[in-house]
Protein backbone atom coordinates (compact mmCIF):
# COMPACT_ATOMS: atom_id res chain seq x y z
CA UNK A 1 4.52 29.68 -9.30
CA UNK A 2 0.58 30.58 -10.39
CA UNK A 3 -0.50 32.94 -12.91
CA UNK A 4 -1.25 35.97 -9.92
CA UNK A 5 2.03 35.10 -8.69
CA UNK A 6 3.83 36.13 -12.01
CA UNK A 7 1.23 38.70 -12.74
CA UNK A 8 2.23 40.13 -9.15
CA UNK A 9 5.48 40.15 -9.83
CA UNK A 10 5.24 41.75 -13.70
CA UNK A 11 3.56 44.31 -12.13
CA UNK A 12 5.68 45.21 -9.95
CA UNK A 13 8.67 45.29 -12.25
CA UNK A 14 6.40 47.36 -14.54
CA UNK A 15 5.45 49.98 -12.08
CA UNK A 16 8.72 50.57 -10.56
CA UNK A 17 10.22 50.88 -14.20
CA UNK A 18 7.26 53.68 -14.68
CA UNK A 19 8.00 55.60 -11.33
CA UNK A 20 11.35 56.01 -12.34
CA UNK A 21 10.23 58.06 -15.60
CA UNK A 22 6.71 59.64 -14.21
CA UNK A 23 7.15 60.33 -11.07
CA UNK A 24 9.25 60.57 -7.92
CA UNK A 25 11.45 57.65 -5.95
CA UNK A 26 9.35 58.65 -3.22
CA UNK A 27 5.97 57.56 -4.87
CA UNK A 28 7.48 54.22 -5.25
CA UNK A 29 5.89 52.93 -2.36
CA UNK A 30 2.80 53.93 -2.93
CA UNK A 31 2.84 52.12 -6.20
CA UNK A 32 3.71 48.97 -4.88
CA UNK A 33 1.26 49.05 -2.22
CA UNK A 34 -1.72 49.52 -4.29
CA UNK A 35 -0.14 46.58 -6.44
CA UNK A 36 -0.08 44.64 -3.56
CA UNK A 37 -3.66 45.89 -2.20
CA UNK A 38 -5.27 44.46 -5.84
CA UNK A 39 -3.27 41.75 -6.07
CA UNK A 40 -2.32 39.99 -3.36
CA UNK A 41 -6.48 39.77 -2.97
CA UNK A 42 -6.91 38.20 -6.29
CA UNK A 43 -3.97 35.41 -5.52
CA UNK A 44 -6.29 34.60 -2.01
CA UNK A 45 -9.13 34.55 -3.90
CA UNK A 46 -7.72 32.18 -6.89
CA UNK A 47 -6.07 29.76 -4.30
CA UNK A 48 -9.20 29.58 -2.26
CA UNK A 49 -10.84 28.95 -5.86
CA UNK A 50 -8.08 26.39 -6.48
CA UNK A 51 -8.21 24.15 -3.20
CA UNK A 52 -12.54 24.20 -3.79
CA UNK A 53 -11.67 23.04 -6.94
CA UNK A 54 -9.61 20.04 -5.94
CA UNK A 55 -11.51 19.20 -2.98
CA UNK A 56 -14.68 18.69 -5.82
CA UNK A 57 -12.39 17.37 -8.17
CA UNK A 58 -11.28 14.63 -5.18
CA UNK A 59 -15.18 14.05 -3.90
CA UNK A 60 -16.40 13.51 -7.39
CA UNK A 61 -13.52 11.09 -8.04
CA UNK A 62 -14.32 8.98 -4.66
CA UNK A 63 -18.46 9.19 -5.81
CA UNK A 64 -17.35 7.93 -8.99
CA UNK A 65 -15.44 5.39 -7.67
CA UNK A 66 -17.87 4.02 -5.00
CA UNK A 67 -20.56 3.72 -8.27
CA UNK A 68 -18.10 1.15 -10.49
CA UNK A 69 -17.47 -0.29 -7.07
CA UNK A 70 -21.16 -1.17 -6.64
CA UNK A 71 -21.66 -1.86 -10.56
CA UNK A 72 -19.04 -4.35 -10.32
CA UNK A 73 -20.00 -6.39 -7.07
CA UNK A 74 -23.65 -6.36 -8.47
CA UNK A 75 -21.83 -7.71 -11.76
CA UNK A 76 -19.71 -10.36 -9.83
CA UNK A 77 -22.96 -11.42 -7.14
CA UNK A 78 -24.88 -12.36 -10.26
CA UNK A 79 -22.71 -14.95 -11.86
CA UNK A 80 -22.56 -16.98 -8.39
CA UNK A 81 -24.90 -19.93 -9.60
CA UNK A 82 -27.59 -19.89 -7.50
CA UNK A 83 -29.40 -22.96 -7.98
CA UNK A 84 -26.08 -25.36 -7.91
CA UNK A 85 -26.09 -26.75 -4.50
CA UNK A 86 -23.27 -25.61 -1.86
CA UNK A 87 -20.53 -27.70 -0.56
CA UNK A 88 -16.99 -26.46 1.34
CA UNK A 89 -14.35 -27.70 -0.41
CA UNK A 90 -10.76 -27.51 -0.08
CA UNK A 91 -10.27 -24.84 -1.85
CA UNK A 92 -12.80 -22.91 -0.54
CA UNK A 93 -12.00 -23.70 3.19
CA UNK A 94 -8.15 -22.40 2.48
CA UNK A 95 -9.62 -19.31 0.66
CA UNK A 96 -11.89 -18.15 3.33
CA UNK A 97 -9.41 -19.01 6.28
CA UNK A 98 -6.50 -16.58 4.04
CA UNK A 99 -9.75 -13.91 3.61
CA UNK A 100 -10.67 -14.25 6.70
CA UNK A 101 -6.57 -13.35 7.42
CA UNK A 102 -6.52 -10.67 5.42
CA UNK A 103 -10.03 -9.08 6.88
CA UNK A 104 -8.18 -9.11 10.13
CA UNK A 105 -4.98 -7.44 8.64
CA UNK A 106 -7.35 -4.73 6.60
CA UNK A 107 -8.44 -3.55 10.26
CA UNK A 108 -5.21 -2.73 11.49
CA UNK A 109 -4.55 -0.19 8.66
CA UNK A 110 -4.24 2.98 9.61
CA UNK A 111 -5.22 5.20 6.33
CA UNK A 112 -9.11 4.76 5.95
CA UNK A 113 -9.53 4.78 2.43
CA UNK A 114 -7.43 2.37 1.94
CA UNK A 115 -8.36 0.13 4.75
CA UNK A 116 -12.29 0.66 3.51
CA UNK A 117 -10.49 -0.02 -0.24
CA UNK A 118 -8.85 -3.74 1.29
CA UNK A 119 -12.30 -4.41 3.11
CA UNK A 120 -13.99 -4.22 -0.20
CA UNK A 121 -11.46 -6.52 -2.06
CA UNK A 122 -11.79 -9.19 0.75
CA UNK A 123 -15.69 -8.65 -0.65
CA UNK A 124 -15.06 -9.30 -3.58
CA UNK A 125 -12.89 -12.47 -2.66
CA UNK A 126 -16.26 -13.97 -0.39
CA UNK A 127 -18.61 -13.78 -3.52
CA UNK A 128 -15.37 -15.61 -5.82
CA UNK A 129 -15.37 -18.31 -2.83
CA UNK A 130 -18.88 -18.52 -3.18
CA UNK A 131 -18.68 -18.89 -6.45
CA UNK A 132 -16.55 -21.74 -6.30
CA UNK A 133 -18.77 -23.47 -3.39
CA UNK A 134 -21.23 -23.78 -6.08
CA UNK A 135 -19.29 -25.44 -8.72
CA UNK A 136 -19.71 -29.32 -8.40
CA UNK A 137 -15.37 -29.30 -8.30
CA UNK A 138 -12.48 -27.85 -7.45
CA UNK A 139 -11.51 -26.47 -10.93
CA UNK A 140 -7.42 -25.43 -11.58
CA UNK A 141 -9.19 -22.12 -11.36
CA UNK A 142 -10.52 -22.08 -7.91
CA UNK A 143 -7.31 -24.09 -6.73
CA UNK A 144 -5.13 -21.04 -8.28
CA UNK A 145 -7.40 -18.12 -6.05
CA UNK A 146 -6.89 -19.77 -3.08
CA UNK A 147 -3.60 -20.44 -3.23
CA UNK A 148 -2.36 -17.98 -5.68
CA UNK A 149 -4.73 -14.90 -5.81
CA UNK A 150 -5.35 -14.88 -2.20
CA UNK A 151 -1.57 -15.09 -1.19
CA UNK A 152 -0.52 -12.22 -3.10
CA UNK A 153 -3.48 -10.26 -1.05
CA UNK A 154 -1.50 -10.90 1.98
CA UNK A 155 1.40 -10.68 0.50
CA UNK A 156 1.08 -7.01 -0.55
CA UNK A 157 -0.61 -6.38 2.94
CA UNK A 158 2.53 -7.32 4.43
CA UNK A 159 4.26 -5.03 2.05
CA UNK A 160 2.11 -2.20 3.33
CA UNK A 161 2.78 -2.69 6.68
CA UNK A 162 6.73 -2.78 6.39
CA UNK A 163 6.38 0.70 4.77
CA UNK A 164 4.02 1.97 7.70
CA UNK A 165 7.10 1.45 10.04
CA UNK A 166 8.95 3.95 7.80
CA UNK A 167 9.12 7.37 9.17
CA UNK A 168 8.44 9.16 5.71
CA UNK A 169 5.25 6.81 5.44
CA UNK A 170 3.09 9.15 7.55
CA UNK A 171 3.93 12.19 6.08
CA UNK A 172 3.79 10.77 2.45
CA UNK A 173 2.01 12.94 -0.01
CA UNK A 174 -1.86 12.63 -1.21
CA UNK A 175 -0.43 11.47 -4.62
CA UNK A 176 1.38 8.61 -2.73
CA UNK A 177 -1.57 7.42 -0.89
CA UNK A 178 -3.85 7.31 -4.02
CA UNK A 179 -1.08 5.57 -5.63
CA UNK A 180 -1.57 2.91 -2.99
CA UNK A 181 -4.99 2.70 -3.20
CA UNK A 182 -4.97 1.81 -6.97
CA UNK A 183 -2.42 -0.50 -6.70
CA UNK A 184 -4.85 -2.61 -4.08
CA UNK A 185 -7.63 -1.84 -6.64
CA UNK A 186 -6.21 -3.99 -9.42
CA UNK A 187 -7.03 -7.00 -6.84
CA UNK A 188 -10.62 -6.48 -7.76
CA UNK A 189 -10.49 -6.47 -11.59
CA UNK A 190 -7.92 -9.59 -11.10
CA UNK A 191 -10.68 -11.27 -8.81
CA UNK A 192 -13.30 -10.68 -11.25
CA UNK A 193 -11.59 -12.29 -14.30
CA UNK A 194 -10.65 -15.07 -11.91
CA UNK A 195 -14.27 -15.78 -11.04
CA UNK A 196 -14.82 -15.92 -15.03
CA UNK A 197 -12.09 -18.32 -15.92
CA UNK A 198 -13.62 -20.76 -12.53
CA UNK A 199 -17.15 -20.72 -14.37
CA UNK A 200 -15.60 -21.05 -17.96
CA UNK A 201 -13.63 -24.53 -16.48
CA UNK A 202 -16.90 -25.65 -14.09
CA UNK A 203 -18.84 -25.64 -17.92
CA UNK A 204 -16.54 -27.97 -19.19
CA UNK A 205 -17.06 -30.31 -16.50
């Protein structure tokens, strides 16, 4: 219940308490129209207020968002080593064929924030693969994102789509869905720290 709401409803009390001692039951009505014909104006005015509010709240959030997002994959693209030469190793061939998976999954989500939020994980997880192309060996690093790292991405898209057979999945709440899209977002931080701990082991090579 807002603050017009209980204002509204104050009122009200207040003004029918007052036409009992100033003036007659039959200008009771009359009171509690012209309540409603200030009020009830105000409450459309501060809910209107309210949802513009959220909605600039919610675009701002999603700018924001997008911003780190670029900061970070300009942060991860620059520590591939460019000057190592490439190779496909093992490691790399069974990462890209479970990205390459998991691209294919991302399409066949239905909610497109957090399909668009998978697709850029599955970025994220090219320039790590990368990364490991251009380290002279398979490090216990680059052998744990393939087959650790990479599984649990599928893993959790699997997840996602037993819930999407659930009835109460399509009608869940906004609160739900963000929810979902920040759990999928820890993939990227996890994938970043990954792609350190691959060039800390290549170094002691």
């Amino acid at each position: 219940m807002n603050k017009f709401t209980l204002a509204f409803l104050f009122g009200t009390g207040i003004l029918l308490g007052l036409s009992k001692y100033l003036g007659s039951d039959e200008m009771t009505p009359i009171y509690i129209v012209a309540l409603m014909l200030v009020v009830l104006p105000m409450m459309l005015i501060f809910d209107s207020d309210k949802r513009k509010n959220l909605d600039e709240e919610r675009a701002m959030a999603i700018l924001q968002e997008a911003q780190n997002i670029n900061m970070a994959k300009k942060e991860v693209k620059s520590k591939i080593p460019k000057n190592s030469p490439r190779r496909e190793s093992s490691a790399a061939f069974e990462g890209a064929a479970k990205v390459g998976a998991a691209r294919s999954m991302a399409t066949m989500v239905r909610k497109p924030r957090l399909r668009e939020k998978i697709l850029e994980i599955c970025d994220f997880a090219d320039m790590v693969l990368e990364t490991i192309r251009r380290m002279p060996y398979d490090t216990p690093a680059a052998i744990a994102f393939s087959e650790n790292h990479l599984s649990k991405l599928t893993e959790a898209l699997d997840r996602c789509f037993e819930m999407s057979k659930r009835d109460d999945y399509k009608h869940a709440p906004e609160s739900l869905d963000a929810k979902e899209i920040e759990c999928f977002s820890i993939f990227i931080s996890a994938f970043k720290k990954q792609q350190e701990n691959i060039l800390t082991e290549g170094k002691r090579c």
